[in-house]
PDB file of N, CA and C in Angstrom:
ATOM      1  N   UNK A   1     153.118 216.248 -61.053  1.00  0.00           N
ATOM      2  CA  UNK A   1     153.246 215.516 -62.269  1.00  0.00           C
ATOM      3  C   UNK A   1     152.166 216.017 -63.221  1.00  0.00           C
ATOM      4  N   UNK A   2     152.592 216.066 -64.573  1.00  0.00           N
ATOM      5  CA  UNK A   2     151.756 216.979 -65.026  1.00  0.00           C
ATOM      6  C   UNK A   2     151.553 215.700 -66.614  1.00  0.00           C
ATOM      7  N   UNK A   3     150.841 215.030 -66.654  1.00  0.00           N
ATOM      8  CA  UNK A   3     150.383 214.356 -68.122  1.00  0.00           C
ATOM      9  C   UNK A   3     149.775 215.209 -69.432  1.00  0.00           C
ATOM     10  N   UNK A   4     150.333 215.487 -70.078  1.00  0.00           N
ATOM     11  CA  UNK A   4     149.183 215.923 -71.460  1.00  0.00           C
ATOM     12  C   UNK A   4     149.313 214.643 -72.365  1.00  0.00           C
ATOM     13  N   UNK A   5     147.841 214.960 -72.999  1.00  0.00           N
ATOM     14  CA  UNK A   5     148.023 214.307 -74.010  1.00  0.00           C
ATOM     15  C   UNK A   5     148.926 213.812 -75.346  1.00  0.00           C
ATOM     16  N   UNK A   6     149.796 212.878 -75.112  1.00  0.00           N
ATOM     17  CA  UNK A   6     151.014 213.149 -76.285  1.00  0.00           C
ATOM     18  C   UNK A   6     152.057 213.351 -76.462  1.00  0.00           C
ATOM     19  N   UNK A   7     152.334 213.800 -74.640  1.00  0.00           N
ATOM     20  CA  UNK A   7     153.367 214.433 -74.450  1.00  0.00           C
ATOM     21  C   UNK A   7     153.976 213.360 -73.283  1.00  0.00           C
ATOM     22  N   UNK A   8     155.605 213.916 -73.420  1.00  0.00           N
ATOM     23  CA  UNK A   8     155.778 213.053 -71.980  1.00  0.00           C
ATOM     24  C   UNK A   8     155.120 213.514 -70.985  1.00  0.00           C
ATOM     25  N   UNK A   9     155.655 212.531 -69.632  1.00  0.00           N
ATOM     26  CA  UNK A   9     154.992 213.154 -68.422  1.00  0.00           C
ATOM     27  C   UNK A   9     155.914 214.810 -68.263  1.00  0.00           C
ATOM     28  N   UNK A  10     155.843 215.662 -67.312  1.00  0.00           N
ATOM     29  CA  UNK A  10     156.706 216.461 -66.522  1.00  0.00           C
ATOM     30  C   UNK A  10     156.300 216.920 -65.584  1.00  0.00           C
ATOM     31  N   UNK A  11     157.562 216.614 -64.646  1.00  0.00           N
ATOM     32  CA  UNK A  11     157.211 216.544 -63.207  1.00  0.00           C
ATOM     33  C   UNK A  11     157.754 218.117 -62.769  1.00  0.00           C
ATOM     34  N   UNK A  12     156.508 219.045 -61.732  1.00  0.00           N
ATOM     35  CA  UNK A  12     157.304 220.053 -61.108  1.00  0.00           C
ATOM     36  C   UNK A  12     157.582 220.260 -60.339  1.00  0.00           C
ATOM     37  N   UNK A  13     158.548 221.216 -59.451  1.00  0.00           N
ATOM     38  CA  UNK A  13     158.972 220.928 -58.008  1.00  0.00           C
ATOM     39  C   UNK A  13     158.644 222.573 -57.797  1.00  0.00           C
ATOM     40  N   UNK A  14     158.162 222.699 -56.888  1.00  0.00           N
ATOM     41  CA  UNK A  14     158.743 224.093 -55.816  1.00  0.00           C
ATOM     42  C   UNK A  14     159.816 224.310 -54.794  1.00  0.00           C
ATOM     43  N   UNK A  15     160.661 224.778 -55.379  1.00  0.00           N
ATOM     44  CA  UNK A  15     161.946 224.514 -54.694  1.00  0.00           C
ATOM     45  C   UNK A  15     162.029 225.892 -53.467  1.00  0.00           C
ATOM     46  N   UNK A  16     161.406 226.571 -53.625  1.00  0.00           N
ATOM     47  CA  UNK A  16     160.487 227.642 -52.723  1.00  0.00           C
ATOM     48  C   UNK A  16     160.214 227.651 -51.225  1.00  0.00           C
ATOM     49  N   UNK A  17     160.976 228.072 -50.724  1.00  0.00           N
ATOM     50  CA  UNK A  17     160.636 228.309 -48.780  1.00  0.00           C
ATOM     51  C   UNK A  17     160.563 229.498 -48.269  1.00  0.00           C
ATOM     52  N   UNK A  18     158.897 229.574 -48.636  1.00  0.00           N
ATOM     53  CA  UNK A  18     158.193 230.394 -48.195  1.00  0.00           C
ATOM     54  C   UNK A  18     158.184 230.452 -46.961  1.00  0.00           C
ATOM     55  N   UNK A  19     157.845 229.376 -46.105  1.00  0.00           N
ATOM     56  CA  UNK A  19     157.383 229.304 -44.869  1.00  0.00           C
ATOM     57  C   UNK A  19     155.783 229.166 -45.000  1.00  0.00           C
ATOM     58  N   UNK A  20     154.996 229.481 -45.993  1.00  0.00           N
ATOM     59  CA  UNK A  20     153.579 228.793 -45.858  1.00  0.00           C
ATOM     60  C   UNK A  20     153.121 226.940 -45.414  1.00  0.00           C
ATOM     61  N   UNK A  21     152.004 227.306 -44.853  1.00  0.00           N
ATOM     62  CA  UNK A  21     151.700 225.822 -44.483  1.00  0.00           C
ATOM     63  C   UNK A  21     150.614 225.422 -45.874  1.00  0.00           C
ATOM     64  N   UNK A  22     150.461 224.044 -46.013  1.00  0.00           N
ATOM     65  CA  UNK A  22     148.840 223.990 -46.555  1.00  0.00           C
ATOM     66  C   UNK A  22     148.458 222.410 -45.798  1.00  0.00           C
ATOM     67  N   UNK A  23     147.265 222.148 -45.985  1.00  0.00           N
ATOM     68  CA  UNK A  23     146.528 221.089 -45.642  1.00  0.00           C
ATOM     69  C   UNK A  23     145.666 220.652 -46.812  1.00  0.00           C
ATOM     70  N   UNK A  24     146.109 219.368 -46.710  1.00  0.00           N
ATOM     71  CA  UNK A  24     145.161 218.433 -48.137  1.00  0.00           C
ATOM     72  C   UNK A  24     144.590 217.416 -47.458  1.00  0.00           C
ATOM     73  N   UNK A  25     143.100 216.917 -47.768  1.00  0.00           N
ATOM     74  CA  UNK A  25     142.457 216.208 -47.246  1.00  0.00           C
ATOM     75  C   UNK A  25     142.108 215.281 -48.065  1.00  0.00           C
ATOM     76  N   UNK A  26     141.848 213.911 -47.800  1.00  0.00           N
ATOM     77  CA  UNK A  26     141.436 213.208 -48.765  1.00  0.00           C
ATOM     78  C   UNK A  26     139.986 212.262 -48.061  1.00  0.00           C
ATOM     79  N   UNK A  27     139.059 212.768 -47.954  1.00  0.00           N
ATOM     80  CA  UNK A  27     137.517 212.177 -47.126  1.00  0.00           C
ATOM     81  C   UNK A  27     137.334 210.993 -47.950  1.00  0.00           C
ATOM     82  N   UNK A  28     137.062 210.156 -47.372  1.00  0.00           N
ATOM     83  CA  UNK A  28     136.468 208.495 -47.657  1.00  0.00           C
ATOM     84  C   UNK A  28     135.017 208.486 -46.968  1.00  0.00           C
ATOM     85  N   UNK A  29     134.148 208.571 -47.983  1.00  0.00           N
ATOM     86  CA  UNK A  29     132.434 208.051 -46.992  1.00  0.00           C
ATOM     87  C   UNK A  29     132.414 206.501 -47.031  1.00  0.00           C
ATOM     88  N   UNK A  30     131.109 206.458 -46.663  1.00  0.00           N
ATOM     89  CA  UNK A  30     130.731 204.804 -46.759  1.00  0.00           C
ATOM     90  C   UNK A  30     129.775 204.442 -47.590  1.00  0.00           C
ATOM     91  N   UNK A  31     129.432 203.856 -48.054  1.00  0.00           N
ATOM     92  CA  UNK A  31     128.541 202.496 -49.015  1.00  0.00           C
ATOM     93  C   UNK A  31     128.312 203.579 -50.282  1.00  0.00           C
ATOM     94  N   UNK A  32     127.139 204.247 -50.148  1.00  0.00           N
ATOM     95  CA  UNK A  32     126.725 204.427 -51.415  1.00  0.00           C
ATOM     96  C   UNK A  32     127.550 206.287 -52.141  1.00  0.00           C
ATOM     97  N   UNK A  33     128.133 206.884 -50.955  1.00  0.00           N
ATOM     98  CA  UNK A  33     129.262 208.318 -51.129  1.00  0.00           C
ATOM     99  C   UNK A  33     130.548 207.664 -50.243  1.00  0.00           C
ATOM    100  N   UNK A  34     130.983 206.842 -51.144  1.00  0.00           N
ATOM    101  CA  UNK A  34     132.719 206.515 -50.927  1.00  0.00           C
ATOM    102  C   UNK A  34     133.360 207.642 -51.529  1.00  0.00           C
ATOM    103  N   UNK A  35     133.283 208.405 -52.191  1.00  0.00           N
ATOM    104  CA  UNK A  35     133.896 209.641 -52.041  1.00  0.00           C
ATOM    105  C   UNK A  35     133.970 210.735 -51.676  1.00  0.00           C
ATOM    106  N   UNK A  36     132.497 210.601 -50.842  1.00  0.00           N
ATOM    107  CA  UNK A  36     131.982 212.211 -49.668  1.00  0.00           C
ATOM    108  C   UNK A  36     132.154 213.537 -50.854  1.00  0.00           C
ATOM    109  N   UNK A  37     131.244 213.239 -51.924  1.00  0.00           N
ATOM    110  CA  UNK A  37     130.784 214.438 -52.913  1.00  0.00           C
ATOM    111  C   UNK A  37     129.737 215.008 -51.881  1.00  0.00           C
ATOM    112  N   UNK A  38     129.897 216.183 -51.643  1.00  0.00           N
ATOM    113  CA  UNK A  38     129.102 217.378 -50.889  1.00  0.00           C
ATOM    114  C   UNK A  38     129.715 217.560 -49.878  1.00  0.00           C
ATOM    115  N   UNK A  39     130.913 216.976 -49.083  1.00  0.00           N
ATOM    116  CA  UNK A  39     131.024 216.994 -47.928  1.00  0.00           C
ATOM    117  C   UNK A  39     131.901 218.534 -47.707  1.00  0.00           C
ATOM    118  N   UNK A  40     131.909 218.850 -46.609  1.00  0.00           N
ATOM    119  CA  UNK A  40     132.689 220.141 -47.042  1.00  0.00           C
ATOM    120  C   UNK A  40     133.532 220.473 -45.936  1.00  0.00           C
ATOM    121  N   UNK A  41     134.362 221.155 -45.801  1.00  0.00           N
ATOM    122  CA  UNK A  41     135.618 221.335 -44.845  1.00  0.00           C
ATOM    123  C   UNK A  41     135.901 222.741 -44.471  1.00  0.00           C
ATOM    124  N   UNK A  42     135.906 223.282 -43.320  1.00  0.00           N
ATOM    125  CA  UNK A  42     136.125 224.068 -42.718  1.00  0.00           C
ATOM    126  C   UNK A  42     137.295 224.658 -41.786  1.00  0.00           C
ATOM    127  N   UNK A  43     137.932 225.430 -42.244  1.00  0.00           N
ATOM    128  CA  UNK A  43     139.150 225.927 -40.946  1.00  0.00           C
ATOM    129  C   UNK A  43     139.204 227.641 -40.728  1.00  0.00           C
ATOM    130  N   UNK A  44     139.861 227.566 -39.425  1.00  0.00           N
ATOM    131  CA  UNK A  44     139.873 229.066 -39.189  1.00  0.00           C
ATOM    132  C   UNK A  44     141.219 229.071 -39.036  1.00  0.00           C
ATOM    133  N   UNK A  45     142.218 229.764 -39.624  1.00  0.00           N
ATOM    134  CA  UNK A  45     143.621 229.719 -39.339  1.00  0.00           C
ATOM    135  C   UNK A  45     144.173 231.616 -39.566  1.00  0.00           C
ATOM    136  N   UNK A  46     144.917 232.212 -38.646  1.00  0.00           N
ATOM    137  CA  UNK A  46     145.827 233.402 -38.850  1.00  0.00           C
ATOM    138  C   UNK A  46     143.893 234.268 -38.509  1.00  0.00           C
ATOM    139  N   UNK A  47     142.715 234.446 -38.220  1.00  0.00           N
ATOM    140  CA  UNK A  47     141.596 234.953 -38.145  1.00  0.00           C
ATOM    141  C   UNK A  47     140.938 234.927 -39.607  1.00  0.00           C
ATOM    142  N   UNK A  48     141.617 233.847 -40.737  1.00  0.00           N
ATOM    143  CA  UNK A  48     141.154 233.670 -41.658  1.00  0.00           C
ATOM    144  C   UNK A  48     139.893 232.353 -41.828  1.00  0.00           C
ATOM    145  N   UNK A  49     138.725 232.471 -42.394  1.00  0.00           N
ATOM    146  CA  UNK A  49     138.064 231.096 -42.348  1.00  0.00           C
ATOM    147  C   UNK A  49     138.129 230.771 -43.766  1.00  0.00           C
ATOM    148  N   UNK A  50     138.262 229.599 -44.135  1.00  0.00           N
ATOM    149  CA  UNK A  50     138.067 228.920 -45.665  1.00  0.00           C
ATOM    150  C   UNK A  50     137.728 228.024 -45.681  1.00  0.00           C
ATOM    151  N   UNK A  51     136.838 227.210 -46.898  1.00  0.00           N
ATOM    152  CA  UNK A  51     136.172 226.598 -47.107  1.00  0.00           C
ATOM    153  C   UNK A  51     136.055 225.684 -48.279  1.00  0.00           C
ATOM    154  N   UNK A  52     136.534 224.213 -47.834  1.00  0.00           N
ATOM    155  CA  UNK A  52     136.607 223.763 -49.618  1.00  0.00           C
ATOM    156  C   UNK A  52     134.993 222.501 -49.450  1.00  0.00           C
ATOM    157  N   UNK A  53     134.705 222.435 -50.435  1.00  0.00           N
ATOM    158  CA  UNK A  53     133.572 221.732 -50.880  1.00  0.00           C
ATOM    159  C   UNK A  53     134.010 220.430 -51.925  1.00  0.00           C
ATOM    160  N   UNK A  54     134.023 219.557 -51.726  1.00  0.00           N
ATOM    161  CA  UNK A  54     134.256 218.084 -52.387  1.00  0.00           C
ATOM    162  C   UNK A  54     133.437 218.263 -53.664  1.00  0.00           C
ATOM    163  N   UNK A  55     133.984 218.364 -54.846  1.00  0.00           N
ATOM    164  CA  UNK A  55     132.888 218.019 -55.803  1.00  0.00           C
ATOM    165  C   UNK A  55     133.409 217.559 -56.880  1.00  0.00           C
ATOM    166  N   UNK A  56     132.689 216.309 -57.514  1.00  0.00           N
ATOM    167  CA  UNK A  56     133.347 215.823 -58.701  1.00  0.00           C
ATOM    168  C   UNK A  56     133.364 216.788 -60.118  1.00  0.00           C
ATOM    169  N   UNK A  57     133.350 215.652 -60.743  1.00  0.00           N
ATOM    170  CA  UNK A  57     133.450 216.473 -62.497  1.00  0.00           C
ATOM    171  C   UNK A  57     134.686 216.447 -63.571  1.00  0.00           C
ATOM    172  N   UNK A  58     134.749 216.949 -63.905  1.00  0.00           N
ATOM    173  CA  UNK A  58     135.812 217.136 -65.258  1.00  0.00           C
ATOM    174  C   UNK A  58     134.866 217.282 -66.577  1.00  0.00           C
ATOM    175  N   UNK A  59     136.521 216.855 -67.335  1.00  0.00           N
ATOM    176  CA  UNK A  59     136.265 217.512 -68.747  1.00  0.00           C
ATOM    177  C   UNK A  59     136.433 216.183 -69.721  1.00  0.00           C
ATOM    178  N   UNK A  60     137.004 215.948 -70.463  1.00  0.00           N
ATOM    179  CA  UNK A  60     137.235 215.051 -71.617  1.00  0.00           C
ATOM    180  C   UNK A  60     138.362 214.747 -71.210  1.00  0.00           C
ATOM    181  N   UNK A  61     138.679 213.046 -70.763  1.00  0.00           N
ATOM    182  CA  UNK A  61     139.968 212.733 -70.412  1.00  0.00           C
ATOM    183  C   UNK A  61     140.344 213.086 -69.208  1.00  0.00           C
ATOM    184  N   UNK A  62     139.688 213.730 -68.091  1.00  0.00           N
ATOM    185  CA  UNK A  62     140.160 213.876 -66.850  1.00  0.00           C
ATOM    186  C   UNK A  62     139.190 213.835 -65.998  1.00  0.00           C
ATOM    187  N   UNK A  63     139.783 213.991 -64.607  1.00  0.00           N
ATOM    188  CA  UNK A  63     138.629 214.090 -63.452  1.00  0.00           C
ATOM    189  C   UNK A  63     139.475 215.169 -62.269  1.00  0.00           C
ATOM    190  N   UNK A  64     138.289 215.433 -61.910  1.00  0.00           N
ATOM    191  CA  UNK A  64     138.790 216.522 -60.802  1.00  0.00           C
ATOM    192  C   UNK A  64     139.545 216.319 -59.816  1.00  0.00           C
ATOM    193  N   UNK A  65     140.446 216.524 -59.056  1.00  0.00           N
ATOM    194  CA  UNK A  65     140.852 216.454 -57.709  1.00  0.00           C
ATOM    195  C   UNK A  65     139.968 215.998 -56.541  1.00  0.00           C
ATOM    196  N   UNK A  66     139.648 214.856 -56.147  1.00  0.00           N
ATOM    197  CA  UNK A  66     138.772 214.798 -55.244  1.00  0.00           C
ATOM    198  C   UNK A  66     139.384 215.122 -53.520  1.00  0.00           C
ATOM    199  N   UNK A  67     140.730 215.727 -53.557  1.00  0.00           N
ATOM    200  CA  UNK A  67     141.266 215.837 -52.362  1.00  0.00           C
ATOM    201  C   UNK A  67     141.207 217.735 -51.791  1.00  0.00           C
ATOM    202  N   UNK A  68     140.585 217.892 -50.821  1.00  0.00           N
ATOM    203  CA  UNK A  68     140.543 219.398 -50.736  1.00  0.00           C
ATOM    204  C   UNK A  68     141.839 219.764 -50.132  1.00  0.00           C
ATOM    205  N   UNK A  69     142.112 221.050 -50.788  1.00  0.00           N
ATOM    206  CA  UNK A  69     143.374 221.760 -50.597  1.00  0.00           C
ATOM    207  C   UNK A  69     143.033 222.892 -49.624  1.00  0.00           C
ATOM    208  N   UNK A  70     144.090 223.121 -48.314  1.00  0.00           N
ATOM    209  CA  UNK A  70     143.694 224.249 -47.886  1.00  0.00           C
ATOM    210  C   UNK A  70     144.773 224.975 -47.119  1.00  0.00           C
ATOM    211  N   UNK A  71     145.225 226.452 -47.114  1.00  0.00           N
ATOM    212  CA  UNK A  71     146.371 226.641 -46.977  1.00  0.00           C
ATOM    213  C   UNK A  71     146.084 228.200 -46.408  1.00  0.00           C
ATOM    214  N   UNK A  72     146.725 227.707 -44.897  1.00  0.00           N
ATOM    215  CA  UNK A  72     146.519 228.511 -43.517  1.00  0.00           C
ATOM    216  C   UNK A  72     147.492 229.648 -43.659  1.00  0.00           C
ATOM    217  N   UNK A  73     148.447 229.417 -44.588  1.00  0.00           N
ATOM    218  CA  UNK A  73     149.279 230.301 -44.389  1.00  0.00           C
ATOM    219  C   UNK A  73     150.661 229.987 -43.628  1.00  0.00           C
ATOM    220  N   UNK A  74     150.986 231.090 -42.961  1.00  0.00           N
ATOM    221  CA  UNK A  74     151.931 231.435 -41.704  1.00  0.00           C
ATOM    222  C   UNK A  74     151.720 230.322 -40.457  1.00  0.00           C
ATOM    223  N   UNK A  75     150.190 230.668 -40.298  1.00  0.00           N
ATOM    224  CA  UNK A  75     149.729 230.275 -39.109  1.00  0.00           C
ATOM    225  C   UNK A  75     150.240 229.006 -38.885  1.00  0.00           C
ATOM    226  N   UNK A  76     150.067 228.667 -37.519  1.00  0.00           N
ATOM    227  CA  UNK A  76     151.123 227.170 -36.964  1.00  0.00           C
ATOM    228  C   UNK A  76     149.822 226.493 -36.169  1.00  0.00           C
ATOM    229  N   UNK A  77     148.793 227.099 -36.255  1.00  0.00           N
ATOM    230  CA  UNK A  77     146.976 226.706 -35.286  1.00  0.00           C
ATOM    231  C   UNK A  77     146.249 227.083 -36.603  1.00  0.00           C
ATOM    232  N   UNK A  78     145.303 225.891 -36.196  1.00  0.00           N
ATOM    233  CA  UNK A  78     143.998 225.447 -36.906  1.00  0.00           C
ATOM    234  C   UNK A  78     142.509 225.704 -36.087  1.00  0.00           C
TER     235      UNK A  78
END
């Protein structure tokens, strides 16, 4: 779903079968980092390693994705 300012919404699809996997995470901390800013995520998938890092921010009117995206590929093991 895609909002601009002004505009309607529009929604996009990938109608696309690749056969790629991905993994999205969404970390919950406790009391004072309920959103686990710094926390960071690690996988080794296909002999690939990647690495996403939680971090807030934005711009004017938005905020970042606080959910890490991560995408193994082919691979069917983590």
């Amino acid at each position: 779903m895609v909002a601009n300012n002004g505009d309607p919404p529009l929604l996009l699809h990938n109608s696309g079968n690749n056969g790629n996997h991905f993994l999205n995470f969404k970390l919950v901390g406790t009391k004072t980092n309920r959103d686990a800013m710094g926390a960071r995520i690690r996988i080794l998938a296909g002999g690939i390693s990647q690495i996403r890092e939680i971090e807030g921010g934005g711009s004017y009117l938005s905020q970042s994705d606080l959910r890490a995206k991560l995408w193994p590929g082919k691979s069917r093991s983590c």
